[in-house]
Protein backbone atom coordinates (compact mmCIF):
# COMPACT_ATOMS: atom_id res chain seq x y z
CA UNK A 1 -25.54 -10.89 1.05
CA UNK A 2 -25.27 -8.74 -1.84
CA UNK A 3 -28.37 -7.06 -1.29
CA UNK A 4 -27.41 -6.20 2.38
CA UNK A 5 -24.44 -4.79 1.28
CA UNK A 6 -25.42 -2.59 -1.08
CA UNK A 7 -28.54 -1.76 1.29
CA UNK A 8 -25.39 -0.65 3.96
CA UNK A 9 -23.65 1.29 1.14
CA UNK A 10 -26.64 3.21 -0.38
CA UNK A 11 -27.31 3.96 3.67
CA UNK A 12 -23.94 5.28 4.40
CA UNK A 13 -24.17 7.11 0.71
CA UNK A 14 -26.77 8.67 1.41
CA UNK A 15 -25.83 10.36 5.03
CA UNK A 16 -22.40 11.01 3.70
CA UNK A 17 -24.27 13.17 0.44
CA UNK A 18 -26.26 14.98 3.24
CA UNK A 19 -23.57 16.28 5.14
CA UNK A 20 -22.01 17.04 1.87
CA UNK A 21 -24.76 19.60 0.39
CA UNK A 22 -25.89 21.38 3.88
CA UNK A 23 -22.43 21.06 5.98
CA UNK A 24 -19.82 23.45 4.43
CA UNK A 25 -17.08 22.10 6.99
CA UNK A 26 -17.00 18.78 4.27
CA UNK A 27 -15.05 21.55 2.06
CA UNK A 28 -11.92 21.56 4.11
CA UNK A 29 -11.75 18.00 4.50
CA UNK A 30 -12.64 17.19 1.25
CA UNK A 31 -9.58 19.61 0.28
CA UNK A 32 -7.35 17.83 2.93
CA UNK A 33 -8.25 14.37 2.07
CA UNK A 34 -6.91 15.18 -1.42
CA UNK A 35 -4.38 17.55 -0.54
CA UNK A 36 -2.19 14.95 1.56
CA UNK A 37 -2.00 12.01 -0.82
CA UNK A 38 -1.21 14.10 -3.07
CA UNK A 39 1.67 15.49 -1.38
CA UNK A 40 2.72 12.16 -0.52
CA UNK A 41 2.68 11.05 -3.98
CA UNK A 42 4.71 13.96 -5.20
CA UNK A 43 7.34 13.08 -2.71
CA UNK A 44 7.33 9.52 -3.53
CA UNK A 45 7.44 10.51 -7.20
CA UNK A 46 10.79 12.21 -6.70
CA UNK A 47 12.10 10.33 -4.66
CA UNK A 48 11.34 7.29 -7.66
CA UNK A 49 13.16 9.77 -9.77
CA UNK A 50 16.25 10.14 -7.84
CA UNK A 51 16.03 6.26 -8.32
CA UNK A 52 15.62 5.88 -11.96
CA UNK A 53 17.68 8.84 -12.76
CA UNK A 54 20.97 6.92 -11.57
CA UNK A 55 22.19 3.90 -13.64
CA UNK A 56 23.76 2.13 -10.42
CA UNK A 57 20.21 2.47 -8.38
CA UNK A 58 18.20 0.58 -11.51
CA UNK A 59 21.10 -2.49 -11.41
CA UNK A 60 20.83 -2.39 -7.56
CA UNK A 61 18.16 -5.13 -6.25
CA UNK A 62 17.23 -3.14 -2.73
CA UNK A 63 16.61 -0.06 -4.41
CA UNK A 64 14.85 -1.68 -7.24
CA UNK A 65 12.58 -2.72 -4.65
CA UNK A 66 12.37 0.65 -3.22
CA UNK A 67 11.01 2.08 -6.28
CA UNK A 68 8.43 -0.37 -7.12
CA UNK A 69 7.59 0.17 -3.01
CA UNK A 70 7.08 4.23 -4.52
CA UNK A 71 5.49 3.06 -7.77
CA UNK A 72 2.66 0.69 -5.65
CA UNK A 73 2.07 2.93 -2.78
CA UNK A 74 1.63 6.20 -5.04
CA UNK A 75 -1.42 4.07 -7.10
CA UNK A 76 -2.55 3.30 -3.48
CA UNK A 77 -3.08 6.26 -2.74
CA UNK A 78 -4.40 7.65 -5.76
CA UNK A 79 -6.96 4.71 -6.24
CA UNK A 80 -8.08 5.49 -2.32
CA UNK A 81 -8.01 8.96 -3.06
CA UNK A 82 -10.55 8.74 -6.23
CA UNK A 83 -12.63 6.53 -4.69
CA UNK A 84 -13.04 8.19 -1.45
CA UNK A 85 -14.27 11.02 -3.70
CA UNK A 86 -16.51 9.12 -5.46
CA UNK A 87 -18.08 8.17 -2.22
CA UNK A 88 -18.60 11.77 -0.96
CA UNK A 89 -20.04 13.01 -4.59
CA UNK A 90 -22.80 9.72 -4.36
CA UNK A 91 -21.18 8.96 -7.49
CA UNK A 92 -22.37 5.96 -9.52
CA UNK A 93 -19.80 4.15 -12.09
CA UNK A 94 -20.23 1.49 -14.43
CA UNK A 95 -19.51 -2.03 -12.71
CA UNK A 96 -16.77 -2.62 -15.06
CA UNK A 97 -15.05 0.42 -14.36
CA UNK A 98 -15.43 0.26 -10.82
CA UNK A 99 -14.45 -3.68 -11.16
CA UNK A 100 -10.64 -2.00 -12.91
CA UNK A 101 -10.03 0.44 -10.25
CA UNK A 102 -10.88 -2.65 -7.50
CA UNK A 103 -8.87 -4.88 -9.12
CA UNK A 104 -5.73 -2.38 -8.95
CA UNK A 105 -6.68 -0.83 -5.14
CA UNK A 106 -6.55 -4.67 -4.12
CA UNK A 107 -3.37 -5.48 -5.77
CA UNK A 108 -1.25 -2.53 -4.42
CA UNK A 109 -2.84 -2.91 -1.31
CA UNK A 110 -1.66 -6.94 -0.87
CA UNK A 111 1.48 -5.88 -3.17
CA UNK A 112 3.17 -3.91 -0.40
CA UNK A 113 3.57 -6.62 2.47
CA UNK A 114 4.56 -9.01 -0.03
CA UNK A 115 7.31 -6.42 -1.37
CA UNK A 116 8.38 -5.92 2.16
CA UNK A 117 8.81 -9.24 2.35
CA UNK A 118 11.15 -9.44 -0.42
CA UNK A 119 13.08 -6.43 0.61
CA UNK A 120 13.77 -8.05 3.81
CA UNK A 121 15.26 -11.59 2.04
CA UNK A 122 17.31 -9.59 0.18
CA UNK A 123 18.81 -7.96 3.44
CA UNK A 124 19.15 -11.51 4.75
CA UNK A 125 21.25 -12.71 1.32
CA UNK A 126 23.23 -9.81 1.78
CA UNK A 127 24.77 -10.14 5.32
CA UNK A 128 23.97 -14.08 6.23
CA UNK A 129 25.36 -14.77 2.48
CA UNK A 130 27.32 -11.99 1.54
CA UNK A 131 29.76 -14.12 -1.43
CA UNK A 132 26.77 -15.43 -2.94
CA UNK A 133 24.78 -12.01 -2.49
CA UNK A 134 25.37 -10.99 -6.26
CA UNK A 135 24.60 -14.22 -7.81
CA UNK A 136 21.36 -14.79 -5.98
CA UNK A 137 19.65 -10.82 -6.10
CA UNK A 138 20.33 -10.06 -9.69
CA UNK A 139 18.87 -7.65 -11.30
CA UNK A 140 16.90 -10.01 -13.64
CA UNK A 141 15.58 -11.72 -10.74
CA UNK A 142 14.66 -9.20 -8.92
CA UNK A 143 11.96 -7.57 -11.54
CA UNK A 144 11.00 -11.64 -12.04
CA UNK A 145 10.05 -11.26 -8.38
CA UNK A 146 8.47 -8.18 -8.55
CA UNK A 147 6.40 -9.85 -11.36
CA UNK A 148 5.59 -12.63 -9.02
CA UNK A 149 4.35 -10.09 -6.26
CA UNK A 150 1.59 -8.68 -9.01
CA UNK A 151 0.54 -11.80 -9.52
CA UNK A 152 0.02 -13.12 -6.28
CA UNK A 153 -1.84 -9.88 -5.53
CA UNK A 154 -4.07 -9.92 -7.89
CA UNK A 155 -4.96 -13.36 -8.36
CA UNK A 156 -7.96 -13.72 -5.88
CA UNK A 157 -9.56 -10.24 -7.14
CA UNK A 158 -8.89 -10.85 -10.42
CA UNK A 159 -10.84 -14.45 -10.04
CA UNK A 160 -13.90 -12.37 -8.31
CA UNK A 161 -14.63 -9.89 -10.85
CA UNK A 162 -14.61 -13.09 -13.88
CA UNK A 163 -17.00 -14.91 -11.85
CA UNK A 164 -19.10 -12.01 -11.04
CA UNK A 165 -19.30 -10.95 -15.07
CA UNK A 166 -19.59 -14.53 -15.38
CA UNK A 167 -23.18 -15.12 -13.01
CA UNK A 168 -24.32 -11.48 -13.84
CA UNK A 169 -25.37 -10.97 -17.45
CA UNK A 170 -26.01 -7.46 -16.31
CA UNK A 171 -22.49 -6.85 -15.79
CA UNK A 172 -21.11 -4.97 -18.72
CA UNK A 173 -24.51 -2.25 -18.42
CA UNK A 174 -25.37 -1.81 -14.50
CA UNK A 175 -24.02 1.46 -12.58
CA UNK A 176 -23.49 0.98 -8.88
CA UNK A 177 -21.24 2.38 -5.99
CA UNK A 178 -18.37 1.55 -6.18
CA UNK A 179 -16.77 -0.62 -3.21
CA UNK A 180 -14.65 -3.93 -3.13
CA UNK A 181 -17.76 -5.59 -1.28
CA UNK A 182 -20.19 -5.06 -4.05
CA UNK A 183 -17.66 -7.48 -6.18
CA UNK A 184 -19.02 -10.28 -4.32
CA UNK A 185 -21.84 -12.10 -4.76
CA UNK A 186 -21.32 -15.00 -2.84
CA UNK A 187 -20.57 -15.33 1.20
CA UNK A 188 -17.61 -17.49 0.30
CA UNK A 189 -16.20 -14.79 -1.61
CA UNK A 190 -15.94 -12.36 1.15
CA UNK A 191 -14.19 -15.53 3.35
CA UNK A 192 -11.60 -16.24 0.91
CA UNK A 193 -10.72 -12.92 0.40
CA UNK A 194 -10.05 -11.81 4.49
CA UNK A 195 -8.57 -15.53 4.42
CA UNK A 196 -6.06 -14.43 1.77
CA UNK A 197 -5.17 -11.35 3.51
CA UNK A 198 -4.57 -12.75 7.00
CA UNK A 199 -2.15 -15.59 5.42
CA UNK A 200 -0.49 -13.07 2.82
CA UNK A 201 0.54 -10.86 6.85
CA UNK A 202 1.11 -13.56 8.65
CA UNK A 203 3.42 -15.23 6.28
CA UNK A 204 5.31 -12.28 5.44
CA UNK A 205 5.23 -11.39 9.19
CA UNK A 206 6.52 -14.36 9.72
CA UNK A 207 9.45 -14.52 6.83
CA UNK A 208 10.50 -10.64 8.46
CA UNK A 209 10.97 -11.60 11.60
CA UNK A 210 12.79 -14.63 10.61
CA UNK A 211 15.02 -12.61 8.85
CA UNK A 212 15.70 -10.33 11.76
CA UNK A 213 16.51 -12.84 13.92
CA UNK A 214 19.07 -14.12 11.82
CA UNK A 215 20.63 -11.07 10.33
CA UNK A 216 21.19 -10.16 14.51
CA UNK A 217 22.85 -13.55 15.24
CA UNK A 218 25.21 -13.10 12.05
CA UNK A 219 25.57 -9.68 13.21
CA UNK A 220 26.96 -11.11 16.97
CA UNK A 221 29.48 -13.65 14.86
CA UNK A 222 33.09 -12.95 14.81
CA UNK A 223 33.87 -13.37 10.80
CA UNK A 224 30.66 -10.66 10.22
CA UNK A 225 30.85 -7.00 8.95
CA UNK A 226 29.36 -5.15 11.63
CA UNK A 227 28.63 -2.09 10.49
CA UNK A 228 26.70 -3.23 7.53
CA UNK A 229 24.70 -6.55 9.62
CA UNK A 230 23.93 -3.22 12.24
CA UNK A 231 22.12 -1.06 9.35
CA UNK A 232 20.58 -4.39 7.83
CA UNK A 233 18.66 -5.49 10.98
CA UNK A 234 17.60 -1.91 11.46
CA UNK A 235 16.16 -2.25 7.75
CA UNK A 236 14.61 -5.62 8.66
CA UNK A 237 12.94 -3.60 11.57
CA UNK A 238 11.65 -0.91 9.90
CA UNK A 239 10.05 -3.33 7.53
CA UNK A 240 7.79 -4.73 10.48
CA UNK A 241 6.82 -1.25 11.14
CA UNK A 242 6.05 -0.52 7.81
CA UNK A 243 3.69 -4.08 8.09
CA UNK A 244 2.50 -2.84 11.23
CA UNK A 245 1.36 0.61 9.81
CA UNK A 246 -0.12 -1.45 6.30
CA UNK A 247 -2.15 -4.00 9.14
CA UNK A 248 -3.57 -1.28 9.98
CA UNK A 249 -5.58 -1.40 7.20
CA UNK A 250 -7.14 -4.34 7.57
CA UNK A 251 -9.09 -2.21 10.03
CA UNK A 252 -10.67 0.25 7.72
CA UNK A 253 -13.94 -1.22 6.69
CA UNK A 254 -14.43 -3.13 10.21
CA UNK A 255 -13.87 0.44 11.47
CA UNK A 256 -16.18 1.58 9.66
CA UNK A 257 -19.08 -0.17 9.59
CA UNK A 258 -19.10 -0.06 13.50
CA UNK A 259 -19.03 3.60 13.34
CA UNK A 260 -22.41 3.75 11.17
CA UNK A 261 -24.08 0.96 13.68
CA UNK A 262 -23.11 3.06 16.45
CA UNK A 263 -23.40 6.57 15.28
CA UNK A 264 -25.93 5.92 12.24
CA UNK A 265 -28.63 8.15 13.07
CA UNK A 266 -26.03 11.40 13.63
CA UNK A 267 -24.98 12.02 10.31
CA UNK A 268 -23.00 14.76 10.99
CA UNK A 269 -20.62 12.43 13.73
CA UNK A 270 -20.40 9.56 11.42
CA UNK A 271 -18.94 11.83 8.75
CA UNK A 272 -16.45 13.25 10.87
CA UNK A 273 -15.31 9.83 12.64
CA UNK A 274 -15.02 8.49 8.88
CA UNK A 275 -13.16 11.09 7.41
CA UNK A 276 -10.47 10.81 10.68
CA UNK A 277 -10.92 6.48 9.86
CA UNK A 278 -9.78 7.17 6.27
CA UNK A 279 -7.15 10.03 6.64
CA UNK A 280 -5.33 7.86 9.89
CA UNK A 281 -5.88 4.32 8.85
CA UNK A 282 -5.37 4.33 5.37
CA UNK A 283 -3.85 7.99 3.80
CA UNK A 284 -1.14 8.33 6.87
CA UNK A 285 0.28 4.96 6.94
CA UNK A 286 0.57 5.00 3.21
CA UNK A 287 2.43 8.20 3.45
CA UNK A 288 4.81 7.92 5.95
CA UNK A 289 6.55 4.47 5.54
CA UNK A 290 8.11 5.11 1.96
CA UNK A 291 9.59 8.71 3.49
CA UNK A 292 11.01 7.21 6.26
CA UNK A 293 12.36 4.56 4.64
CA UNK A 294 13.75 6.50 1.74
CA UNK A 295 15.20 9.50 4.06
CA UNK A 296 17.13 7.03 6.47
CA UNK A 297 19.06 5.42 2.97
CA UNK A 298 22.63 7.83 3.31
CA UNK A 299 22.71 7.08 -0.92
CA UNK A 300 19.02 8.46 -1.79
CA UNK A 301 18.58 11.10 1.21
CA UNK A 302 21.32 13.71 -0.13
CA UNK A 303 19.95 12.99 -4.44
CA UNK A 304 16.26 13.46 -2.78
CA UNK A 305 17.14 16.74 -1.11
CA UNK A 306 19.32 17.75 -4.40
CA UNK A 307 15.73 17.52 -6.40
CA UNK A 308 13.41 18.46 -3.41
CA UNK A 309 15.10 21.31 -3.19
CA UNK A 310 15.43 22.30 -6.64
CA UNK A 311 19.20 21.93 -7.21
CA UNK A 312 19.75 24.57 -4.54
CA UNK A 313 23.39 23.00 -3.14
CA UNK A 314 25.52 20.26 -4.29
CA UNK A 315 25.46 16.71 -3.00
CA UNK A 316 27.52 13.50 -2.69
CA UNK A 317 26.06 10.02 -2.70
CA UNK A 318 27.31 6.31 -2.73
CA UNK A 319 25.83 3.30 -2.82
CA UNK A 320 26.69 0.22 -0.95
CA UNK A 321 25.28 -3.21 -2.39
CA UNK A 322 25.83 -4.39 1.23
């Protein structure tokens, strides 16, 4: 298996380094493949400043959440940034190196359901248990959770790369291409980890939708605060979006490799039907759900457009536990 794969990924190296040298139309989208995760990251890193900048966002679980949401899907991006680079330039790493940047592209790529997951229990504490809401989401809690979340994510990569060093004693001195499917060595491996994934979605699918369903029935009870159960299951909703747009995903390498069975001999097709399968399935996704989520919150919209804006007109904000 390993041998196949890496026969697939010197293959679609090599076609991909062609197009690069002879077709000067891989400038531009080299140039926009970098250019828009990077302006995604730059908004998400402002908006995570708005959130550490105020003392009542840090001691707020929800928007603790939020910003680790910013922190993990602006390393996303970066890792699938530098990689996807690497894969245009034919560039070879060291298989330790390459086994570090895997290792943290995995994790922030299972961390973000898993977050959203969280983000939504916390919605459900806060309007189907509002009197216990402060005693249950505490702030120490809540970064013990987030905690939890890295370790969960990582866990099954992290267990790959030890018992690839482990069976290959060439390891710590071999260069190779880097991609998450070169980690394995085994068939099993590959299973385990597309088992993970589908359990890690459809449990937190699962957990989201469960919390939507109740935060709408406490929403319909007489003793409930309207107003606030309204804007919670609206949350809860745009949290299965946001799981929606991170399934998407899943589709990436699937995508992928059917492109270069189908379109392997043109070269100059299968490089422009990848570059679209990177920039829609996993740059866009990535880039939108953090800014829609962060400019529909009344307290951080105004402080984002304060900084965004460079301090070009005052604002008020508030924030409401609740």
């Amino acid at each position: 298996m390993a041998g196949n794969n890496e026969s697939i990924t010197n293959d679609l190296m090599y076609n991909q380094l062609l197009k690069v040298n002879l077709n000067i139309g891989n400038t531009s989208k080299l140039v926009v493949a970098m250019l828009m995760p990077m302006i995604s990251v730059y908004v998400n890193c402002i908006m995570f400043y708005c959130l550490m900048g105020k003392r009542i966002f840090k001691e707020t679980p929800r928007y603790i959440l939020f910003a680790h949401m910013l922190f993990n899907d602006s390393v996303h991006l970066l890792l699938t940034t530098l990689l996807y680079i690497f894969t245009l330039a034919f560039f070879k790493l060291a298989k330790t190196v390459c086994s570090l940047l895997i290792i943290l592209a995995t994790t922030t790529f299972r961390n973000t359901p898993l977050n959203l997951a969280l983000m939504s229990l916390e919605r459900y504490v806060a309007i189907c248990f509002p009197l216990r809401h402060v005693e249950i989401a505490t702030q120490k809690r809540t970064f013990i959770a987030v905690v939890f979340i890295w370790f969960l994510g990582s866990v099954n990569i992290l267990c790959d790369v030890l018992y690839a060093a482990v069976m290959d004693p060439n390891f710590y001195s071999v260069q190779m291409y880097c991609s998450r499917e070169q980690i394995f060595i085994k068939p099993w491996q590959l299973k385990v980890y597309n088992g993970l994934n589908v359990f890690y979605f459809v449990s937190v699918t699962i957990i989201i939708m469960f919390t939507y369903i109740s935060i709408i029935i406490t929403a319909r009870s007489v003793f409930s605060n309207k107003d606030s159960a309204k804007k919670a299951h609206q949350t809860v909703l745009l949290h299965l979006i946001q799981l929606g747009l991170c399934l998407t995903s899943f589709l990436y390498g699937t995508i992928e490799t059917a492109l270069y069975m189908l379109v392997g001999i043109d070269g100059l097709l299968f490089s422009h039907l990848r570059f679209l399968n990177y920039l829609f399935i996993l740059v866009m996704p990535r880039s939108l759900s953090p800014l829609i989520y962060g400019l529909r919150d009344d307290a951080v919209k105004p402080l984002f457009k304060y900084y965004f804006c460079y301090h070009s007109r005052r604002f008020q904000t508030s924030v409401n536990a609740y």
